[in-house]
N, C-alpha and C. Protein backbone atom coordinates (compact mmCIF):
# COMPACT_ATOMS: atom_id res chain seq x y z
N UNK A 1 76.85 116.44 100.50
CA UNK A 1 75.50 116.03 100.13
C UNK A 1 75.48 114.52 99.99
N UNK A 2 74.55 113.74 100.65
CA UNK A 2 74.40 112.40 100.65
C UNK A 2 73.37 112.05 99.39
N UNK A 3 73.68 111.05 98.73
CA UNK A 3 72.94 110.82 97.77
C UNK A 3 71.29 110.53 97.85
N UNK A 4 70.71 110.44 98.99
CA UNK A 4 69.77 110.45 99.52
C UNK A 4 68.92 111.61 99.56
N UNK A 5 69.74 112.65 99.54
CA UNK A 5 69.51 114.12 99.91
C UNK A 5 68.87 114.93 98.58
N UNK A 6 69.36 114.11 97.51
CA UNK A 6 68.97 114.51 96.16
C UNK A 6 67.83 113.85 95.77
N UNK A 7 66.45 114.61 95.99
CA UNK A 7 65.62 114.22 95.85
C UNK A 7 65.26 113.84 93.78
N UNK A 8 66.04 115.05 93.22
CA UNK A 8 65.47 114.71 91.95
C UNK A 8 66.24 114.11 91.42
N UNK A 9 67.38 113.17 91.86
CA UNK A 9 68.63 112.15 91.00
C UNK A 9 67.44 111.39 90.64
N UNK A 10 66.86 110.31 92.08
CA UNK A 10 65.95 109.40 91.84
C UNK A 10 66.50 108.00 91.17
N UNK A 11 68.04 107.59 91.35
CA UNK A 11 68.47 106.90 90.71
C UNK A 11 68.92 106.98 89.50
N UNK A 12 68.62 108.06 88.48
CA UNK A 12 68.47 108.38 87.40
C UNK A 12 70.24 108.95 86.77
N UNK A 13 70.99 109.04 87.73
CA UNK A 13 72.21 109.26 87.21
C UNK A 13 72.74 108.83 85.66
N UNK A 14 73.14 109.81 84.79
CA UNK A 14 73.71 108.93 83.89
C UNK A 14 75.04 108.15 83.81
N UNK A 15 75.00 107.18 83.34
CA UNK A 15 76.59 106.51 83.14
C UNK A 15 77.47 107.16 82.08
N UNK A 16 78.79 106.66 82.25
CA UNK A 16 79.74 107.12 81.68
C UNK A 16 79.61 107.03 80.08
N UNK A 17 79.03 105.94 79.58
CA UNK A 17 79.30 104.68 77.87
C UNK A 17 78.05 106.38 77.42
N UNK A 18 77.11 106.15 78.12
CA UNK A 18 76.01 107.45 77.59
C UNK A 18 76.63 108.37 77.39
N UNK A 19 77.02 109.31 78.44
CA UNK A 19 77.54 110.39 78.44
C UNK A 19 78.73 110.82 77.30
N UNK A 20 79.40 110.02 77.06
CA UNK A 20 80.33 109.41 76.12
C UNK A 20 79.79 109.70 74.68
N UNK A 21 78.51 109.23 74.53
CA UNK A 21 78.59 108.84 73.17
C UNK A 21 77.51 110.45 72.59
N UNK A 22 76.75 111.13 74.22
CA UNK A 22 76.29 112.28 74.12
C UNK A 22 77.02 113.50 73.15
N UNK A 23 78.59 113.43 74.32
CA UNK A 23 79.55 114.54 73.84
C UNK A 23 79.88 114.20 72.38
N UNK A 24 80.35 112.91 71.95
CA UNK A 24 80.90 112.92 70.61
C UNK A 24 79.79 113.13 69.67
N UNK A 25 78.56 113.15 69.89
CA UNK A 25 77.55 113.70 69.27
C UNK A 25 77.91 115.17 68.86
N UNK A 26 77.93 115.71 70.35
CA UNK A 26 78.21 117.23 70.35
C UNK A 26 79.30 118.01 69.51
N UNK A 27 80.54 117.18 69.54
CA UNK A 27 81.37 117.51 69.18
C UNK A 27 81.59 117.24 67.46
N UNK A 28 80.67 116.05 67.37
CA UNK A 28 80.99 115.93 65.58
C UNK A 28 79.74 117.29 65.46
N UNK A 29 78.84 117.60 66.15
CA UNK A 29 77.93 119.14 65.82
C UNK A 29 78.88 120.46 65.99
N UNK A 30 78.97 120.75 66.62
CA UNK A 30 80.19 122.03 66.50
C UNK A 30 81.28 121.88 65.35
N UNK A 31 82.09 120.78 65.59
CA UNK A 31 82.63 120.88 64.68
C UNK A 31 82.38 121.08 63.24
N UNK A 32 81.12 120.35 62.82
CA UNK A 32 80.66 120.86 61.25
C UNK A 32 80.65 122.42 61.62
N UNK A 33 79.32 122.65 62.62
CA UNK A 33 79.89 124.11 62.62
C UNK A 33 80.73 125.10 62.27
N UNK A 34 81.76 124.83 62.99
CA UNK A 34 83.20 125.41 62.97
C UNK A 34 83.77 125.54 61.85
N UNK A 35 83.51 123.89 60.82
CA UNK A 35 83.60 123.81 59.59
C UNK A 35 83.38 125.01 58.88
N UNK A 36 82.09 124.74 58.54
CA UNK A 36 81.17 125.61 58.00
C UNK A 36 81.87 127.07 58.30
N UNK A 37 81.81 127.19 59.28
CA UNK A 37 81.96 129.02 59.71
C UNK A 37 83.09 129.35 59.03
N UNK A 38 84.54 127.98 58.72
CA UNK A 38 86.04 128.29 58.58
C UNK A 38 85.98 128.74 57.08
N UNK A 39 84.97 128.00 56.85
CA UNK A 39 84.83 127.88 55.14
C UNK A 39 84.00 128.77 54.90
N UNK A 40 82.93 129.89 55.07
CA UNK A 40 82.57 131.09 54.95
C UNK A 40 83.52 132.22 55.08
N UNK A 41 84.66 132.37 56.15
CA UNK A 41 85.24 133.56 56.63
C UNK A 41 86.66 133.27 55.51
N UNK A 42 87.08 132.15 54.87
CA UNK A 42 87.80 132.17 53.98
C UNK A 42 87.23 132.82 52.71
N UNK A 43 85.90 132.06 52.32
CA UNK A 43 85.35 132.98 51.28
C UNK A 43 85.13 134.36 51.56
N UNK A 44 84.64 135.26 52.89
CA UNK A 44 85.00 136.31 52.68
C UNK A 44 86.14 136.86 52.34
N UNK A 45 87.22 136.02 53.25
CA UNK A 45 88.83 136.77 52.90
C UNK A 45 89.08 136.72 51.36
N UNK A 46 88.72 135.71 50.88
CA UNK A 46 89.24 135.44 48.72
C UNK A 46 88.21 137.03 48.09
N UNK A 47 87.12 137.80 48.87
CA UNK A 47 86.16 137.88 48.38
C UNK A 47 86.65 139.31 48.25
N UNK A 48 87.45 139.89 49.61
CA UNK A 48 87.14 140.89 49.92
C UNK A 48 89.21 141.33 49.39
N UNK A 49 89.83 140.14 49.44
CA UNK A 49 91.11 140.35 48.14
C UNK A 49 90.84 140.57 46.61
N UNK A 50 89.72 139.51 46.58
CA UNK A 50 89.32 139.97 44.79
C UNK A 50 88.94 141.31 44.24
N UNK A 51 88.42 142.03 45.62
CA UNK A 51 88.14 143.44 45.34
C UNK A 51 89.20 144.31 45.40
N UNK A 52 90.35 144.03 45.75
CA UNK A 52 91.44 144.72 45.95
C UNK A 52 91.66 145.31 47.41
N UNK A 53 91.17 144.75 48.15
CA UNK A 53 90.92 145.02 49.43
C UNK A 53 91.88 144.32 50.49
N UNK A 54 92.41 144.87 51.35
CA UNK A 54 93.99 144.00 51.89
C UNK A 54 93.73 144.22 53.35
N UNK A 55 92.96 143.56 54.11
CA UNK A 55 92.69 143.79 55.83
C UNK A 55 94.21 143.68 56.46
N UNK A 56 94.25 144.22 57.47
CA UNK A 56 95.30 143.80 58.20
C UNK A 56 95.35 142.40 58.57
N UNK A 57 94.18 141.70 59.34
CA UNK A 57 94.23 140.67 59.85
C UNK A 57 93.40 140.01 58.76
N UNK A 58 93.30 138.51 58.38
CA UNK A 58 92.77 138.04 57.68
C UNK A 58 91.40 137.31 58.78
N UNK A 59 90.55 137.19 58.27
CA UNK A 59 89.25 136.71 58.13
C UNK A 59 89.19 135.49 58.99
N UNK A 60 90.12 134.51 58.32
CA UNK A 60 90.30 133.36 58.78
C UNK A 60 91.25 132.82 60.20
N UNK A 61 91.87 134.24 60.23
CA UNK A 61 92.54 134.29 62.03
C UNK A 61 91.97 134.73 62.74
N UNK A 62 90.57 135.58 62.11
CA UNK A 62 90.14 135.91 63.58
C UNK A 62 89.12 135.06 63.57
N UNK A 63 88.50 134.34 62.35
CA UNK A 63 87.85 133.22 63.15
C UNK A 63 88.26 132.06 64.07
N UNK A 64 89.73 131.84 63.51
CA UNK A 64 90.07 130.93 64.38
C UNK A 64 90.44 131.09 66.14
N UNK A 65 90.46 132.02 66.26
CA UNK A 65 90.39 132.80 67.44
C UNK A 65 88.96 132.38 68.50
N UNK A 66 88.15 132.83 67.49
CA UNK A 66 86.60 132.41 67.92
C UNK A 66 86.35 131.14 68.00
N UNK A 67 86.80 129.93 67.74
CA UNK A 67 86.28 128.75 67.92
C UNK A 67 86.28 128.24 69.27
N UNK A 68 86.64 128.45 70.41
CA UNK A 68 86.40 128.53 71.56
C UNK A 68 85.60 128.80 71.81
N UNK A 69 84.79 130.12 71.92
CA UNK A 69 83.90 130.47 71.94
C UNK A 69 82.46 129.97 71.24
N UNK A 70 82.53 129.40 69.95
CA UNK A 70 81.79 129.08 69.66
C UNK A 70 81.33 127.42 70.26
N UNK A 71 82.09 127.10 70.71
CA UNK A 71 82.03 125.85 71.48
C UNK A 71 81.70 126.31 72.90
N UNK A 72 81.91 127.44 73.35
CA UNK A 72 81.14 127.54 74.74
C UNK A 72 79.83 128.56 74.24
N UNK A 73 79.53 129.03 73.54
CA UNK A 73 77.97 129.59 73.27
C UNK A 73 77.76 128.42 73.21
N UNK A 74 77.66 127.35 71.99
CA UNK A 74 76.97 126.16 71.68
C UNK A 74 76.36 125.15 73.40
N UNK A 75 77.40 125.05 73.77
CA UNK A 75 77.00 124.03 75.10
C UNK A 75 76.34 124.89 75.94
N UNK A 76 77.04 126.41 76.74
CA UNK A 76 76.68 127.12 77.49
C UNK A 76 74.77 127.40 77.09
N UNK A 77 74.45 127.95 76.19
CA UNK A 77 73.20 128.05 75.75
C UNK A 77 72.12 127.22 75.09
N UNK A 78 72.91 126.02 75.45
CA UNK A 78 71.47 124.94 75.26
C UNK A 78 71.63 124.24 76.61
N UNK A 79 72.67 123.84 77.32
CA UNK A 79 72.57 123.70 79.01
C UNK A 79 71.79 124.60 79.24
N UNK A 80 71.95 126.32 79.65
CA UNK A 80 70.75 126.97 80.22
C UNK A 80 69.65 126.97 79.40
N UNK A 81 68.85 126.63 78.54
CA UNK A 81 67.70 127.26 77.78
C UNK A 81 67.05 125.37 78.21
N UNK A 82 67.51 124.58 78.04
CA UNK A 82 67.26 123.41 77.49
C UNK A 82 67.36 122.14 78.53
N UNK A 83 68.61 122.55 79.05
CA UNK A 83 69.28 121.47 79.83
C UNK A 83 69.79 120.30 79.40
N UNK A 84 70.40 120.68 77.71
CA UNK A 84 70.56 119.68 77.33
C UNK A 84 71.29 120.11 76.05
N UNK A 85 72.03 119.64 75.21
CA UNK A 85 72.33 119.70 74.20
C UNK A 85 71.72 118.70 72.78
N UNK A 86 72.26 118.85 72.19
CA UNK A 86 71.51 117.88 70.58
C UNK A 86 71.86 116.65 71.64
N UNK A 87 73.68 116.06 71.37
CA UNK A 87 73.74 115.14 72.00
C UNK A 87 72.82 114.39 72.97
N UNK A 88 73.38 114.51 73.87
CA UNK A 88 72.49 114.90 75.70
C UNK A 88 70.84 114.36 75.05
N UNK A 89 70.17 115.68 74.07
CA UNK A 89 68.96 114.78 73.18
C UNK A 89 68.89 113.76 73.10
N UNK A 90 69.71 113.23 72.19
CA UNK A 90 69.60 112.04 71.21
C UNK A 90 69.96 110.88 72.26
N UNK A 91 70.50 111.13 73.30
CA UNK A 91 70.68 109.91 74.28
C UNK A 91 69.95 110.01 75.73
N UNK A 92 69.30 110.65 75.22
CA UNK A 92 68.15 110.97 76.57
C UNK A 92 68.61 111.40 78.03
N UNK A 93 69.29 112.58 77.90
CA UNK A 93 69.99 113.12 79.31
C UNK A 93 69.75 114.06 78.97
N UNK A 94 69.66 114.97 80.33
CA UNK A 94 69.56 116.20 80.64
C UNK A 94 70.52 116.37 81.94
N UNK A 95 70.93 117.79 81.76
CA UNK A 95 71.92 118.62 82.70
C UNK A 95 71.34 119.12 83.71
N UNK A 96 70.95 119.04 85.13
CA UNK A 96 70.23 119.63 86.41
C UNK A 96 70.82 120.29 87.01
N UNK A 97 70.55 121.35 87.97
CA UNK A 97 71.26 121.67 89.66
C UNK A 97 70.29 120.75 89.99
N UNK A 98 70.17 120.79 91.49
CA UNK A 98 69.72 120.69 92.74
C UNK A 98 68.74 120.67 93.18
N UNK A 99 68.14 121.81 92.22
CA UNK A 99 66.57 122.00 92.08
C UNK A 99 65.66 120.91 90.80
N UNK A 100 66.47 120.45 89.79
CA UNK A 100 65.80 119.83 89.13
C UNK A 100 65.78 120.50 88.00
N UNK A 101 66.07 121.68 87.45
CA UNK A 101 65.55 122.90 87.00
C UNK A 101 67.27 122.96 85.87
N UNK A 102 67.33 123.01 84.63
CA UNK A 102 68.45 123.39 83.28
C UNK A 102 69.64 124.28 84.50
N UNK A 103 70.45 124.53 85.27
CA UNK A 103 71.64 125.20 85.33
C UNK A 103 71.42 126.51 84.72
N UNK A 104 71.60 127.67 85.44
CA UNK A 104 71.94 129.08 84.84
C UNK A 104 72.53 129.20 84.09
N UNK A 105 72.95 130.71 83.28
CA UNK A 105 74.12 130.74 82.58
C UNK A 105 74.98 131.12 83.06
N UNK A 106 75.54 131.42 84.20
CA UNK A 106 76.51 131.09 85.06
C UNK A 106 77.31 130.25 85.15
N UNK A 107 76.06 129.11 85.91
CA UNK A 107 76.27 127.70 86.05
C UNK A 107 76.91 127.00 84.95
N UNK A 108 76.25 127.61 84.09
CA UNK A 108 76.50 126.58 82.65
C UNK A 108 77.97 126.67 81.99
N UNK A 109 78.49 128.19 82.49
CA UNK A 109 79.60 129.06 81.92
C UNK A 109 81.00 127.89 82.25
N UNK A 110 80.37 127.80 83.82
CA UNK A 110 81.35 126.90 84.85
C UNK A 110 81.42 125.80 84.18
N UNK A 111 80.46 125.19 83.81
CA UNK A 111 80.40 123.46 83.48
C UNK A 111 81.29 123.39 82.62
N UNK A 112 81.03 124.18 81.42
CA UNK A 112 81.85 124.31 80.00
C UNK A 112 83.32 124.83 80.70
N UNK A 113 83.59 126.02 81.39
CA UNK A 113 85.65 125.74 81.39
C UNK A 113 85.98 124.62 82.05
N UNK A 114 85.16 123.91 83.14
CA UNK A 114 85.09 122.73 83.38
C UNK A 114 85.60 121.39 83.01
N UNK A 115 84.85 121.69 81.58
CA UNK A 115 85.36 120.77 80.71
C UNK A 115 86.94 120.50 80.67
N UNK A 116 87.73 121.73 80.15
CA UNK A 116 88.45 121.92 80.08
C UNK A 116 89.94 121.19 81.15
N UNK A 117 89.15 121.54 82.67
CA UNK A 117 89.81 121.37 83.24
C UNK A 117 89.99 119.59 83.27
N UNK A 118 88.74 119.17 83.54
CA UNK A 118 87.97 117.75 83.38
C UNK A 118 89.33 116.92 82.24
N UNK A 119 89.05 117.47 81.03
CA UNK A 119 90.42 116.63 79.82
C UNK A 119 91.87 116.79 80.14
N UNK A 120 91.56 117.88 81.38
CA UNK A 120 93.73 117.76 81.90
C UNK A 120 93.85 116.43 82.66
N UNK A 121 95.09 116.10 82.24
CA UNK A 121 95.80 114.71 82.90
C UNK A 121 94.86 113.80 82.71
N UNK A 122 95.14 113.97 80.99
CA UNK A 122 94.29 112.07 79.89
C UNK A 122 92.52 112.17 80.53
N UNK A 123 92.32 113.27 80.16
CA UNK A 123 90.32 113.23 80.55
C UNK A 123 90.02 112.45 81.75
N UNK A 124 91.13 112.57 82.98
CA UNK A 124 90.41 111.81 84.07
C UNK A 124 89.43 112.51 84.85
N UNK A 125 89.49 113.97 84.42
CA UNK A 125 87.57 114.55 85.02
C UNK A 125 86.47 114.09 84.59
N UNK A 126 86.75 113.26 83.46
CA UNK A 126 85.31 112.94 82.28
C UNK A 126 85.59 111.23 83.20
N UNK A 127 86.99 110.89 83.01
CA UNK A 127 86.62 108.96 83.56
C UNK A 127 85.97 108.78 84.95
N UNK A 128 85.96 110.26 85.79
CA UNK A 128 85.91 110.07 87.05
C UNK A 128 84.45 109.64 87.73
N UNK A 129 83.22 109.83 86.56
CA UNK A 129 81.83 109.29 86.76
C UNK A 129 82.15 108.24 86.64
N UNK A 130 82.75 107.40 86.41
CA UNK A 130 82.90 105.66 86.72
C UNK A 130 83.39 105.51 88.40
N UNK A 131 84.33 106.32 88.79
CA UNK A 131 83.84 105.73 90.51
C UNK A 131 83.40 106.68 91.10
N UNK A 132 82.74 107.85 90.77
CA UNK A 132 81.90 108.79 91.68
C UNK A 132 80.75 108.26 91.89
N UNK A 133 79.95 107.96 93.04
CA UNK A 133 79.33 107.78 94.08
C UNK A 133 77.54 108.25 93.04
N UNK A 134 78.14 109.56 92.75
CA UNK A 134 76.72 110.07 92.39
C UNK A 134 76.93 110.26 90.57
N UNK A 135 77.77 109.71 89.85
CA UNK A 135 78.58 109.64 88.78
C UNK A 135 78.65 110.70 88.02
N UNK A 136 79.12 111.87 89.10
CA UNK A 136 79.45 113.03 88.40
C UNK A 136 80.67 113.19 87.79
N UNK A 137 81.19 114.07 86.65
CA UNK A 137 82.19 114.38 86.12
C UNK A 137 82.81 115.84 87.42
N UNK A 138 83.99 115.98 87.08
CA UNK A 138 84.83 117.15 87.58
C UNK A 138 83.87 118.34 87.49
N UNK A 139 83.72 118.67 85.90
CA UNK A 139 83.06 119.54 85.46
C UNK A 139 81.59 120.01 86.45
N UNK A 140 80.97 118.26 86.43
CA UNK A 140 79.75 118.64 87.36
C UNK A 140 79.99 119.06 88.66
N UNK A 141 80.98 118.55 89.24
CA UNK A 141 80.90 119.06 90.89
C UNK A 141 81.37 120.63 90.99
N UNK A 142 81.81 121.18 89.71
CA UNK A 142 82.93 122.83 89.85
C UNK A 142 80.89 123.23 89.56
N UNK A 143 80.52 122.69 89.00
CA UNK A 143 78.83 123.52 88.28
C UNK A 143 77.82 123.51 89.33
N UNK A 144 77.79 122.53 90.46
CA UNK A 144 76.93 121.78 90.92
C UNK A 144 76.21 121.64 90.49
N UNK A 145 76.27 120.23 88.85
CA UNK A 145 75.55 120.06 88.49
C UNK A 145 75.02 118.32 88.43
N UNK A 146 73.79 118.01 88.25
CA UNK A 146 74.16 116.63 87.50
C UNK A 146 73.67 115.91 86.20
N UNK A 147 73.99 114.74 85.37
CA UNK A 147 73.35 114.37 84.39
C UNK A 147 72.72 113.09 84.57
N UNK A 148 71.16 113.42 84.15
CA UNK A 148 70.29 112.66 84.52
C UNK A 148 69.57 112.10 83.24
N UNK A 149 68.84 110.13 83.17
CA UNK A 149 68.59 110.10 82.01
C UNK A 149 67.29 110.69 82.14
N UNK A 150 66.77 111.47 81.07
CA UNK A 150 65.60 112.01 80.87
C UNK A 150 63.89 110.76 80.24
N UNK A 151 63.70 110.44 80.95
CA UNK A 151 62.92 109.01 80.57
C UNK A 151 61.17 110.10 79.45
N UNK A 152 61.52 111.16 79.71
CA UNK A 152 60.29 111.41 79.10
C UNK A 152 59.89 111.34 77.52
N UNK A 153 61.40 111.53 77.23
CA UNK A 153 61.43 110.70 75.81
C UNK A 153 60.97 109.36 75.58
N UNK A 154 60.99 108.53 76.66
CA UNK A 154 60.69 107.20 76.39
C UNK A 154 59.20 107.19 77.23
N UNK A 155 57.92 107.24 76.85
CA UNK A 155 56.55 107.09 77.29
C UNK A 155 56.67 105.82 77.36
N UNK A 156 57.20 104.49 76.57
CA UNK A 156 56.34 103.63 77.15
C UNK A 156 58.17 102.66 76.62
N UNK A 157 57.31 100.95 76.93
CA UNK A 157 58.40 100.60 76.48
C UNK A 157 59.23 99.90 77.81
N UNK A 158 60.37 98.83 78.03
CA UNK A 158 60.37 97.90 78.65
C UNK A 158 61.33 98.90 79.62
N UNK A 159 62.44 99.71 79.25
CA UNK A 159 63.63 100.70 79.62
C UNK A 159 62.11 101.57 80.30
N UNK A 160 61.35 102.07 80.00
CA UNK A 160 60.91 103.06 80.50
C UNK A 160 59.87 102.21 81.99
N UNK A 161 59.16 101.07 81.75
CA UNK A 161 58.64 100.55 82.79
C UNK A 161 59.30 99.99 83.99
N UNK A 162 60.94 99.85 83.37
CA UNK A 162 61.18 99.49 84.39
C UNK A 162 61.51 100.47 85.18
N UNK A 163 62.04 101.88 84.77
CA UNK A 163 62.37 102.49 85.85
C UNK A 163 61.29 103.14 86.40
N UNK A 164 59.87 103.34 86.15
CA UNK A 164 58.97 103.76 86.34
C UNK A 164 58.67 103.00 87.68
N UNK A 165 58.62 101.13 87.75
CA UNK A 165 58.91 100.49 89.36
C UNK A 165 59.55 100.77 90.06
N UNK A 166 61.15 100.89 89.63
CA UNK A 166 62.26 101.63 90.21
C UNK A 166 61.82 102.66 91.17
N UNK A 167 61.24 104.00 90.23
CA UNK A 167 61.07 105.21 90.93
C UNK A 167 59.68 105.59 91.75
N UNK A 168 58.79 104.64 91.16
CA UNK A 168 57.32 104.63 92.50
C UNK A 168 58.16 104.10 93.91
N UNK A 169 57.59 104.94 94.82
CA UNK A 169 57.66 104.16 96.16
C UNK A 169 57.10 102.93 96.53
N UNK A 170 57.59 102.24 97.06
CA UNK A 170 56.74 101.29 97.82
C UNK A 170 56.32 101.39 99.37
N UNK A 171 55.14 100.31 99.35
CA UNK A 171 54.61 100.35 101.04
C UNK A 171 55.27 99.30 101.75
């Protein structure tokens, strides 16, 4: 695919410093999460010993089990519903296919083990939008996806006019 070919990039690719500061958004959010959840399933375990009650497995191993998961519901289901996460929000990007249109949950499933693969050998799937062409991550090309800044947050304003010249055609 030639970058030309992508009618809804429009220039709009996000950079790396964004994308960057998106995820650690994301990640200080899950993680309270995770927090939170570690520190409920312990109080059940103290809760459900105080009663004299002795599980085989404790509370707190099988949550920890789940925190994977809760890190791929979290991304997987606001990529498809949203196209975007809190992060991604707060820095004005959104997650696309091809069509323009949030990624399936399929799609989205991919992006997220993606990730994964993306942080093997020192996160050079995540550094690799610094010389990709169309500044996709690993993750995005396994999703066919891309991240785009979302300017609709910004109605008006010097960032928003200019790309507004940018993206009109000219005669």
């Amino acid at each position: 695919m030639r970058k030309d070919d992508f009618h809804v990039l429009q220039d709009r690719a996000a950079g790396f410093v964004t994308r960057m500061f998106a995820f650690i958004i994301d990640l200080a959010i899950v993680a309270a999460i995770v927090a939170i959840g570690g520190g409920v399933s312990t109080l059940i375990d103290a809760a459900l010993q105080g009663m004299g009650l002795q599980p085989t497995v404790d509370m707190t191993v099988i949550y920890v089990w789940m925190i994977p998961f809760i890190f791929g519901a979290y991304y997987t289901m606001f990529w498809s519903l949203t196209g975007r996460t809190v992060g991604k929000w707060f820095m004005g990007l959104r997650v696309i296919g091809r069509d323009g249109l949030p990624p399936s949950i399929g799609r989205s499933i991919i992006r997220f083990l993606g990730y994964g693969v993306s942080a093997l050998a020192f996160w050079i799937g995540y550094v690799w939008v610094i010389i990709d062409d169309e500044r996709r991550a690993w993750h995005d090309h396994f999703a066919r996806t891309h991240v785009v800044y979302d300017y609709a947050r910004h109605p008006s304003g010097e960032i928003y006019d200019t790309y507004r010249r940018r993206a009109e055609p000219t005669d």
